[in-house]
PDB file of N, CA and C in Angstrom:
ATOM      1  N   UNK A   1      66.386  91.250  77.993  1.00  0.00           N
ATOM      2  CA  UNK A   1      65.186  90.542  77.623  1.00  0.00           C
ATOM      3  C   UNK A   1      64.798  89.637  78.799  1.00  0.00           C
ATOM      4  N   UNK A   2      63.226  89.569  79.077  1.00  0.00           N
ATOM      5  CA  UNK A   2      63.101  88.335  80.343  1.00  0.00           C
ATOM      6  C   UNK A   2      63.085  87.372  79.659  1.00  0.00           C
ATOM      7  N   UNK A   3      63.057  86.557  80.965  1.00  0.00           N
ATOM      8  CA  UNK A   3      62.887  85.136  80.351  1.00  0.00           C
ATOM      9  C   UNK A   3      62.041  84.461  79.670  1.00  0.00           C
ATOM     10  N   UNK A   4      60.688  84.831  79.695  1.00  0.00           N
ATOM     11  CA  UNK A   4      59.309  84.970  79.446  1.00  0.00           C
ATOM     12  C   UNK A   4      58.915  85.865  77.927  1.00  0.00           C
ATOM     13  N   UNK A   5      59.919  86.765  77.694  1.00  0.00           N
ATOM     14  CA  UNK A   5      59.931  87.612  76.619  1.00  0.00           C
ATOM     15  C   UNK A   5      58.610  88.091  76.257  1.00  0.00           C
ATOM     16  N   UNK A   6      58.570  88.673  77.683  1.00  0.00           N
ATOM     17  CA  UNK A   6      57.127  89.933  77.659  1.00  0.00           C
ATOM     18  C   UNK A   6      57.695  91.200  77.260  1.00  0.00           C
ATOM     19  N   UNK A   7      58.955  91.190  77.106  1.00  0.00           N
ATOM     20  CA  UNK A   7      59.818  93.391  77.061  1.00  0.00           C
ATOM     21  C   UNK A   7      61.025  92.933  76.626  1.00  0.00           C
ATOM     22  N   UNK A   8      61.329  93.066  75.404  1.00  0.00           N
ATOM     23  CA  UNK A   8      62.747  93.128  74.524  1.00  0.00           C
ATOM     24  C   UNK A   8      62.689  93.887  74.229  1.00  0.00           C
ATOM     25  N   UNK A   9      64.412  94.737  74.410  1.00  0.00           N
ATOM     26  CA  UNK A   9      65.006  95.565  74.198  1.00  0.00           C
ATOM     27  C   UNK A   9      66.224  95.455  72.900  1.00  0.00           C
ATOM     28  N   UNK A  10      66.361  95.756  72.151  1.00  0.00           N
ATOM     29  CA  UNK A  10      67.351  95.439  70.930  1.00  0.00           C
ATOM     30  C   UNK A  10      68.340  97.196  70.748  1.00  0.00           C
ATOM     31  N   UNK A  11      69.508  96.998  70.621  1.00  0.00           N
ATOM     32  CA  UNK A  11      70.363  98.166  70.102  1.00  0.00           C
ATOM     33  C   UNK A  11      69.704  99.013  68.700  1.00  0.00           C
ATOM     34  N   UNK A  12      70.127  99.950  69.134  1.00  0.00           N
ATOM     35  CA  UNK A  12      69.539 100.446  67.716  1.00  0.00           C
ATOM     36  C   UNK A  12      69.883  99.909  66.376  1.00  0.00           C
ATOM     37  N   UNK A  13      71.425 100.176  66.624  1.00  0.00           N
ATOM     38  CA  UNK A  13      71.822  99.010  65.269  1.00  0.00           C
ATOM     39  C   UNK A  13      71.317  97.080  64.550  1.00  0.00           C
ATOM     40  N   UNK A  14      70.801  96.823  65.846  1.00  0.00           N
ATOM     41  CA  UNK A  14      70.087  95.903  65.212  1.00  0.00           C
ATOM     42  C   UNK A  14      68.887  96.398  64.104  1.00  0.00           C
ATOM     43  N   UNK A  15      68.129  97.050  65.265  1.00  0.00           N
ATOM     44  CA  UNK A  15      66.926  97.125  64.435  1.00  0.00           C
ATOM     45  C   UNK A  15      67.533  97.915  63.105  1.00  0.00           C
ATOM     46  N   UNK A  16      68.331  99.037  62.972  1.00  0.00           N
ATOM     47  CA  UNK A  16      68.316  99.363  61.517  1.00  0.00           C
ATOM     48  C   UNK A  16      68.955  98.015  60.407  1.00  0.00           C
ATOM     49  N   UNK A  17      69.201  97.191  61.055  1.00  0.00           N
ATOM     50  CA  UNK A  17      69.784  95.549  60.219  1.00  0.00           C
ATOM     51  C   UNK A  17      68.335  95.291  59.819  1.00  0.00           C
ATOM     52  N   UNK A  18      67.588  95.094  61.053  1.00  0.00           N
ATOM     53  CA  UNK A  18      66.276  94.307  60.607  1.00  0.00           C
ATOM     54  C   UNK A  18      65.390  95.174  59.591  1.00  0.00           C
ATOM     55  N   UNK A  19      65.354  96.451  59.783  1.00  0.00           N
ATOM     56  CA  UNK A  19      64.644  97.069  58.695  1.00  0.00           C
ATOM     57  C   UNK A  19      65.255  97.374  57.560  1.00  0.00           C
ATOM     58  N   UNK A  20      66.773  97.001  57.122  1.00  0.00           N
ATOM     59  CA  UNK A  20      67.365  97.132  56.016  1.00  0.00           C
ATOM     60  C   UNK A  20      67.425  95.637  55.576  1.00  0.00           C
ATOM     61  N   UNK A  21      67.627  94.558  56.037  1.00  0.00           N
ATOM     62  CA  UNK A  21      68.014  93.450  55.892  1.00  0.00           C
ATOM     63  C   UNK A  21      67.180  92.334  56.135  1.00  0.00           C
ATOM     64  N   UNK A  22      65.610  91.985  55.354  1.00  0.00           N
ATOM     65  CA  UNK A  22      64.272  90.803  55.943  1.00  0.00           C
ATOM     66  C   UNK A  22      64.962  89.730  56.081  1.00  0.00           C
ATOM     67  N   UNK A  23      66.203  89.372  55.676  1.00  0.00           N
ATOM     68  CA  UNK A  23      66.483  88.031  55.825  1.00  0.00           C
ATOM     69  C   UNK A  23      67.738  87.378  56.965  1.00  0.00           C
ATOM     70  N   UNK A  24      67.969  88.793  57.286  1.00  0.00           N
ATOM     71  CA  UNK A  24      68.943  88.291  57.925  1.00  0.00           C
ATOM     72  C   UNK A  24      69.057  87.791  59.825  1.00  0.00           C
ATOM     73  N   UNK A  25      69.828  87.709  60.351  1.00  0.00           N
ATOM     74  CA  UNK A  25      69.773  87.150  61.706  1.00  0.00           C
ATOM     75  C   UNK A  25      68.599  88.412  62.573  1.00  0.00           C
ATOM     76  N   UNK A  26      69.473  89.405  62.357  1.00  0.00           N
ATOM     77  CA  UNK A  26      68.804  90.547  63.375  1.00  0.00           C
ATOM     78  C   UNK A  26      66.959  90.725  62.588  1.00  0.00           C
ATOM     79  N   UNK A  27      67.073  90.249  61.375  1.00  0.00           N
ATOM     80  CA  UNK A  27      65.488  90.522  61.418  1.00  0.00           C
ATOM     81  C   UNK A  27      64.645  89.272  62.164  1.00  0.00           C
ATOM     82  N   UNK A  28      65.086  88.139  61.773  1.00  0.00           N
ATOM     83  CA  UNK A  28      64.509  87.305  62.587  1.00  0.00           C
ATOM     84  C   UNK A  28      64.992  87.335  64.049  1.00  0.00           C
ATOM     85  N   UNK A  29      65.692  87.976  64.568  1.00  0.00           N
ATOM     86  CA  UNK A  29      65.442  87.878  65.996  1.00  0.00           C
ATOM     87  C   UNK A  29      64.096  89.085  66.511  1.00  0.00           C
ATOM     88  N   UNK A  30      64.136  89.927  65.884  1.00  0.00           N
ATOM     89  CA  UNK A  30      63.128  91.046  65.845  1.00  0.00           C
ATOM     90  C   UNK A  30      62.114  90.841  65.548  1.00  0.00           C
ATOM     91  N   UNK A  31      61.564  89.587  64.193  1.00  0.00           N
ATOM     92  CA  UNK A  31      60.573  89.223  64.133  1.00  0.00           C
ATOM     93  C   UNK A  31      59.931  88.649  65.069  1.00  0.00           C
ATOM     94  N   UNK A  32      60.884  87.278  65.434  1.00  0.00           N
ATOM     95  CA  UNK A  32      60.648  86.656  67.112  1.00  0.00           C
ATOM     96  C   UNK A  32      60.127  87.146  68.028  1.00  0.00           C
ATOM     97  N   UNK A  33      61.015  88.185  68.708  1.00  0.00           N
ATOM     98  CA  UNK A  33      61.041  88.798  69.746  1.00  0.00           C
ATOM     99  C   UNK A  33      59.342  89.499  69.680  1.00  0.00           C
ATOM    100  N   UNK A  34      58.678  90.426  68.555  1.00  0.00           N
ATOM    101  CA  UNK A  34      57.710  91.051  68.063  1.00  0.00           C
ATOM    102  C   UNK A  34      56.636  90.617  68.495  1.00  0.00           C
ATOM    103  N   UNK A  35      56.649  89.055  68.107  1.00  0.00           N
ATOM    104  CA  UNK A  35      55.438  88.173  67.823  1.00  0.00           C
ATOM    105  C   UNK A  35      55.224  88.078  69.411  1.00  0.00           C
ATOM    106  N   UNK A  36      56.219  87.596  70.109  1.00  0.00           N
ATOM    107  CA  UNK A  36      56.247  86.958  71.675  1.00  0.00           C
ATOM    108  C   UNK A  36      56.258  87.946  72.253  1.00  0.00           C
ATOM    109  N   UNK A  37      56.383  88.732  72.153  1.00  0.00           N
ATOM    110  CA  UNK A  37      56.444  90.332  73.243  1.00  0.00           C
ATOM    111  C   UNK A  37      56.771  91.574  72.776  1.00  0.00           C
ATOM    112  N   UNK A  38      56.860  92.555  73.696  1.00  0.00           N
ATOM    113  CA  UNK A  38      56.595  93.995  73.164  1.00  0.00           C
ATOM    114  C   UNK A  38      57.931  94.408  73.444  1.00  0.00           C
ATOM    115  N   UNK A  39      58.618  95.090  72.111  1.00  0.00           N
ATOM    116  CA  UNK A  39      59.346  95.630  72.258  1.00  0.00           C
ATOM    117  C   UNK A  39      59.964  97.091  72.767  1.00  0.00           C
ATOM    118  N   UNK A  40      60.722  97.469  73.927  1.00  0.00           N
ATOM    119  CA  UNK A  40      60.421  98.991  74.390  1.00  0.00           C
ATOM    120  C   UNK A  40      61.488  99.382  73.924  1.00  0.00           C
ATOM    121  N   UNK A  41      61.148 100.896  73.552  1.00  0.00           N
ATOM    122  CA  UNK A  41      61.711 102.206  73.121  1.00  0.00           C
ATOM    123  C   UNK A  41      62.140 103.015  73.775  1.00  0.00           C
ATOM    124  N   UNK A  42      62.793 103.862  73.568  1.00  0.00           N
ATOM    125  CA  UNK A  42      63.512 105.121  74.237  1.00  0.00           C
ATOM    126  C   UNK A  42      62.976 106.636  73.449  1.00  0.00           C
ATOM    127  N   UNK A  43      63.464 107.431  73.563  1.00  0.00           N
ATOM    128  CA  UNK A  43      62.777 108.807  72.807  1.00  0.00           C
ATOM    129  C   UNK A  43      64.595 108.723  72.267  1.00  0.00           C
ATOM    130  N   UNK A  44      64.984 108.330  72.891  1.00  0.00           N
ATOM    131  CA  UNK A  44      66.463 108.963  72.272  1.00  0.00           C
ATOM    132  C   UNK A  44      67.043 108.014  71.018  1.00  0.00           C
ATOM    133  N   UNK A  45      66.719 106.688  71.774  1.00  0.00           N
ATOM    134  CA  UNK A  45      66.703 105.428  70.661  1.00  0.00           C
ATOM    135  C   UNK A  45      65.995 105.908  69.037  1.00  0.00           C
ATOM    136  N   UNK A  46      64.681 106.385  69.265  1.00  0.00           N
ATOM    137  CA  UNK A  46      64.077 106.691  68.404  1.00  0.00           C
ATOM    138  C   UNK A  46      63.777 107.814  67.227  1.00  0.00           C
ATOM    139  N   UNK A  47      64.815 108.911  68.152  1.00  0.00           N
ATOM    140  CA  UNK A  47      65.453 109.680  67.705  1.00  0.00           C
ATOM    141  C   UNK A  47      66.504 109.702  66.337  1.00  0.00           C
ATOM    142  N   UNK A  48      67.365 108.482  66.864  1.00  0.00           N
ATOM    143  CA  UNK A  48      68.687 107.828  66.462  1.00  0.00           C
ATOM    144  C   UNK A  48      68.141 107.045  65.377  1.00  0.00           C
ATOM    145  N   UNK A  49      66.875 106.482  65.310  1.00  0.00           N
ATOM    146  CA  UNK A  49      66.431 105.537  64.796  1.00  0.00           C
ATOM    147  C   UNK A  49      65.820 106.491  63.112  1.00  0.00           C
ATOM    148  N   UNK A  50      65.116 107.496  63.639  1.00  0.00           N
ATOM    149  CA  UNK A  50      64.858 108.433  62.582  1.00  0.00           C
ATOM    150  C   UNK A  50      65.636 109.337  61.644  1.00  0.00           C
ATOM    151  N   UNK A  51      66.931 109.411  62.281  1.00  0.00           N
ATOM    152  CA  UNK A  51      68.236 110.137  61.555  1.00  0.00           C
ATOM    153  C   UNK A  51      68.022 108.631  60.577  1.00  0.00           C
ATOM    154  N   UNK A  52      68.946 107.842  61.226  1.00  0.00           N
ATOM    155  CA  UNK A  52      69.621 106.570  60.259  1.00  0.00           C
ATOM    156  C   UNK A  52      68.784 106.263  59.365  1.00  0.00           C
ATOM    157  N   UNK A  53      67.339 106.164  59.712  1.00  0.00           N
ATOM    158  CA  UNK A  53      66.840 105.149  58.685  1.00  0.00           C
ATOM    159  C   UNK A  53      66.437 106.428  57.655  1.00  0.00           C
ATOM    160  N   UNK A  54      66.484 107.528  57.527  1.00  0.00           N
ATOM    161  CA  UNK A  54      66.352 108.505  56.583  1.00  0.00           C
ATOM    162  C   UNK A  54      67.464 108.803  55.892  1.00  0.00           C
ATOM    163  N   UNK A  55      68.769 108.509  56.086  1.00  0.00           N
ATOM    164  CA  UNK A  55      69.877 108.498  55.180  1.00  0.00           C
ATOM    165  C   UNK A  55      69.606 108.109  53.554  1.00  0.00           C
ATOM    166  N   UNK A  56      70.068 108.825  52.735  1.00  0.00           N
ATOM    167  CA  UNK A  56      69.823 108.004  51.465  1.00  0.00           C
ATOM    168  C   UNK A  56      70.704 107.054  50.439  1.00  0.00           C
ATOM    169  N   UNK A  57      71.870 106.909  51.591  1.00  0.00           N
ATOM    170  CA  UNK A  57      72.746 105.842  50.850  1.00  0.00           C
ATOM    171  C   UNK A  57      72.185 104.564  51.370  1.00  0.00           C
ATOM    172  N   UNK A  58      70.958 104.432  52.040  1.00  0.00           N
ATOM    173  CA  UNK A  58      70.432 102.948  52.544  1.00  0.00           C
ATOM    174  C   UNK A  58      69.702 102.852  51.151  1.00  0.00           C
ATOM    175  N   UNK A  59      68.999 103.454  50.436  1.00  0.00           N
ATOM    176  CA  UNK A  59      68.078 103.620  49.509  1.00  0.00           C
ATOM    177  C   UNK A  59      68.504 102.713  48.959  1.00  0.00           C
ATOM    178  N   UNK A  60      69.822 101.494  48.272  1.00  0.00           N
ATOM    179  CA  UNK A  60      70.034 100.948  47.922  1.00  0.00           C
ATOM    180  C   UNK A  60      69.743  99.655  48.853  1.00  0.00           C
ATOM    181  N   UNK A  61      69.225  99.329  49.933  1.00  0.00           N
ATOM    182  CA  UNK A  61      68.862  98.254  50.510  1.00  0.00           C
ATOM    183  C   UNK A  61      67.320  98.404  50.472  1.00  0.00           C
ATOM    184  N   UNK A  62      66.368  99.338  50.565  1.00  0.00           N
ATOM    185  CA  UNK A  62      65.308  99.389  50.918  1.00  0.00           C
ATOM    186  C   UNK A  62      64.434 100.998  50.582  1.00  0.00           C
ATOM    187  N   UNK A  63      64.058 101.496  49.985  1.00  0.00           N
ATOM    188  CA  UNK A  63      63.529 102.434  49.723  1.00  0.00           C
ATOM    189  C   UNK A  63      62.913 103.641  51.302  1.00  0.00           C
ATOM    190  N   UNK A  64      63.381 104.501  50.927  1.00  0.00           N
ATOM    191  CA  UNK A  64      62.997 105.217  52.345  1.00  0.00           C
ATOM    192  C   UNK A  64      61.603 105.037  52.632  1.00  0.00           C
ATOM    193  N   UNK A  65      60.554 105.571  51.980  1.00  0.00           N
ATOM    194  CA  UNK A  65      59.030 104.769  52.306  1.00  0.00           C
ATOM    195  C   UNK A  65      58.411 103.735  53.433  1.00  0.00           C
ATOM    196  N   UNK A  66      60.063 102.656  52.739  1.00  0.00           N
ATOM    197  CA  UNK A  66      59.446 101.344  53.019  1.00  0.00           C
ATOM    198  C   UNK A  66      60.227 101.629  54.911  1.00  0.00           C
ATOM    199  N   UNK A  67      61.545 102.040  54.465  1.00  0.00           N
ATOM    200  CA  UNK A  67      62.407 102.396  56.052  1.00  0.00           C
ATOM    201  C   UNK A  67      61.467 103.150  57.246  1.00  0.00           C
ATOM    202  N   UNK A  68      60.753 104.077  56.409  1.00  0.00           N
ATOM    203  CA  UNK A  68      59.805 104.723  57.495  1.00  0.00           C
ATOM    204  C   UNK A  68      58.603 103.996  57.479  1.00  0.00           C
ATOM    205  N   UNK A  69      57.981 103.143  56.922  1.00  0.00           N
ATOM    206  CA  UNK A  69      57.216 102.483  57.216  1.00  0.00           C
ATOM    207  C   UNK A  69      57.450 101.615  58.665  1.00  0.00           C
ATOM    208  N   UNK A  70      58.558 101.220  58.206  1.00  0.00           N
ATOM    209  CA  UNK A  70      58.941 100.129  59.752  1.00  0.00           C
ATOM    210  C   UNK A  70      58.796 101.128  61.232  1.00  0.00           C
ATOM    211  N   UNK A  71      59.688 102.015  60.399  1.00  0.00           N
ATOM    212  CA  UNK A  71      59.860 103.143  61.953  1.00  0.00           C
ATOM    213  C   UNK A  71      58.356 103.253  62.640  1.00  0.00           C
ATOM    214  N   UNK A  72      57.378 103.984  62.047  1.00  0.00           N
ATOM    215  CA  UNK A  72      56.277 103.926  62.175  1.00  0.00           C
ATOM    216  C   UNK A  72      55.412 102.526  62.915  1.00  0.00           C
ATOM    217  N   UNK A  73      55.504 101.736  62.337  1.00  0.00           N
ATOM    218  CA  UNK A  73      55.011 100.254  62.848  1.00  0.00           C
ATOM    219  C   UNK A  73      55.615  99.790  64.069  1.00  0.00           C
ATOM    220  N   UNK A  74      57.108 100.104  64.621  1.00  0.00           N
ATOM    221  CA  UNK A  74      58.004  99.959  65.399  1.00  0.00           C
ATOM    222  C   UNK A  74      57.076 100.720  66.391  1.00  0.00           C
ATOM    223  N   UNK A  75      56.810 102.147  66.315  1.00  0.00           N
ATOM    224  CA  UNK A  75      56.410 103.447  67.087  1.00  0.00           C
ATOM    225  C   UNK A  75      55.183 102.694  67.518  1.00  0.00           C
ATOM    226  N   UNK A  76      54.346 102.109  66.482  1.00  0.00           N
ATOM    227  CA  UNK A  76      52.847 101.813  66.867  1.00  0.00           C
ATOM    228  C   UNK A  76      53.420 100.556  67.722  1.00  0.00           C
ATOM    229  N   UNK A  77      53.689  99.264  67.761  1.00  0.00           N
ATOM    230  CA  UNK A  77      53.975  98.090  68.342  1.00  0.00           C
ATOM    231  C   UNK A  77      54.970  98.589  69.420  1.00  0.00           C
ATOM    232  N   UNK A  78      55.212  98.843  69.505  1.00  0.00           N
ATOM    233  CA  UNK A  78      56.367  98.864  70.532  1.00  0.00           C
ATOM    234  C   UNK A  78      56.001 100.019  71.731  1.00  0.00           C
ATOM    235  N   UNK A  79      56.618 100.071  73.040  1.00  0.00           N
ATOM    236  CA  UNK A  79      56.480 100.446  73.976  1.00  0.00           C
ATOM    237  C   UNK A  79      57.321 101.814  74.636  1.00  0.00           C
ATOM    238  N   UNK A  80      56.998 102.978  74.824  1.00  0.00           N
ATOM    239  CA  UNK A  80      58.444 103.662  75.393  1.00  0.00           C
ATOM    240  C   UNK A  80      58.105 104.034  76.554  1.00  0.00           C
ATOM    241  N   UNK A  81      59.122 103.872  76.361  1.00  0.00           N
ATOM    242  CA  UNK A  81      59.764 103.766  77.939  1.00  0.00           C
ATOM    243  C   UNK A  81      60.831 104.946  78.699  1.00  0.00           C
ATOM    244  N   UNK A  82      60.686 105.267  79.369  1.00  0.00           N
ATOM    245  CA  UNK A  82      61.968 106.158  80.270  1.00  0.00           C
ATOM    246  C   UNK A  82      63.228 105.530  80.591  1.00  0.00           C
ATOM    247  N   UNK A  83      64.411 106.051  80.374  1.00  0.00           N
ATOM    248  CA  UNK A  83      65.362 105.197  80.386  1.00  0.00           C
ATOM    249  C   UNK A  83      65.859 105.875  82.259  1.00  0.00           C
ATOM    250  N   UNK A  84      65.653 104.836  82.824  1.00  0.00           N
ATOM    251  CA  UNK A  84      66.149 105.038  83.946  1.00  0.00           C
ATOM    252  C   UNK A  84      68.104 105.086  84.513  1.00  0.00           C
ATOM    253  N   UNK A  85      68.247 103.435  83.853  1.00  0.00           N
ATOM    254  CA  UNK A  85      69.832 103.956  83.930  1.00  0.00           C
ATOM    255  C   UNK A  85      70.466 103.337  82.813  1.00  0.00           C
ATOM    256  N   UNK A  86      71.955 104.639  82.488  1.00  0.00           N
ATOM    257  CA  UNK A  86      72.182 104.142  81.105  1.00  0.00           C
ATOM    258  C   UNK A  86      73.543 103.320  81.013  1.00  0.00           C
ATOM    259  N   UNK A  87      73.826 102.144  80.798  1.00  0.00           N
ATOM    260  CA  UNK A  87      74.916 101.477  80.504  1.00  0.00           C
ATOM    261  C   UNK A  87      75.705 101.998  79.816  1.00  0.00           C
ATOM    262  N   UNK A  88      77.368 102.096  79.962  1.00  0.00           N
ATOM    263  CA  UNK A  88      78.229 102.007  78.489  1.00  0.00           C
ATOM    264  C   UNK A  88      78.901 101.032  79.088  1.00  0.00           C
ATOM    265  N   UNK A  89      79.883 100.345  77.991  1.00  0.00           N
ATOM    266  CA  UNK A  89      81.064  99.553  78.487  1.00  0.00           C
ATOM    267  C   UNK A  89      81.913  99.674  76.842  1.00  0.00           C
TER     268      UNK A  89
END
């Protein structure tokens, strides 16, 4: 993330917190981050992002509808990007 928080980047697993979970830490950092800057995407991230949030044992946190709603809104707000180089540790 810059310092300026023009381009946040979040793990995938956050964001499936924030779209399963409105109240919790990872949604408000996502909300934050949203409002103040654009969040960028990956094709692969988003990929990953469309398996998980279509599972139907989440259905008990959030109705799939509502899960692909976010995905969708995520897709529209947010930025993708080419992943140039990829970290593990």
């Amino acid at each position: 993330m810059t310092s300026d928080m023009d381009h946040c980047v979040f793990d995938a697993n956050v964001i499936v917190s924030a779209a399963l979970l409105p109240k919790s830490t990872p949604r408000r950092a996502f909300d934050s981050a949203s409002s103040k800057g654009t969040i960028l995407l990956s094709q692969a991230m988003l990929v990953e992002l469309d398996v998980v949030l279509r599972r139907p044992k989440l259905n008990k946190y959030v109705s799939e509808e509502k899960r692909i709603q976010f995905l969708v809104a995520l897709i529209h707000d947010g930025k993708l990007v080419d992943v140039a180089q990829t970290i593990t540790d």
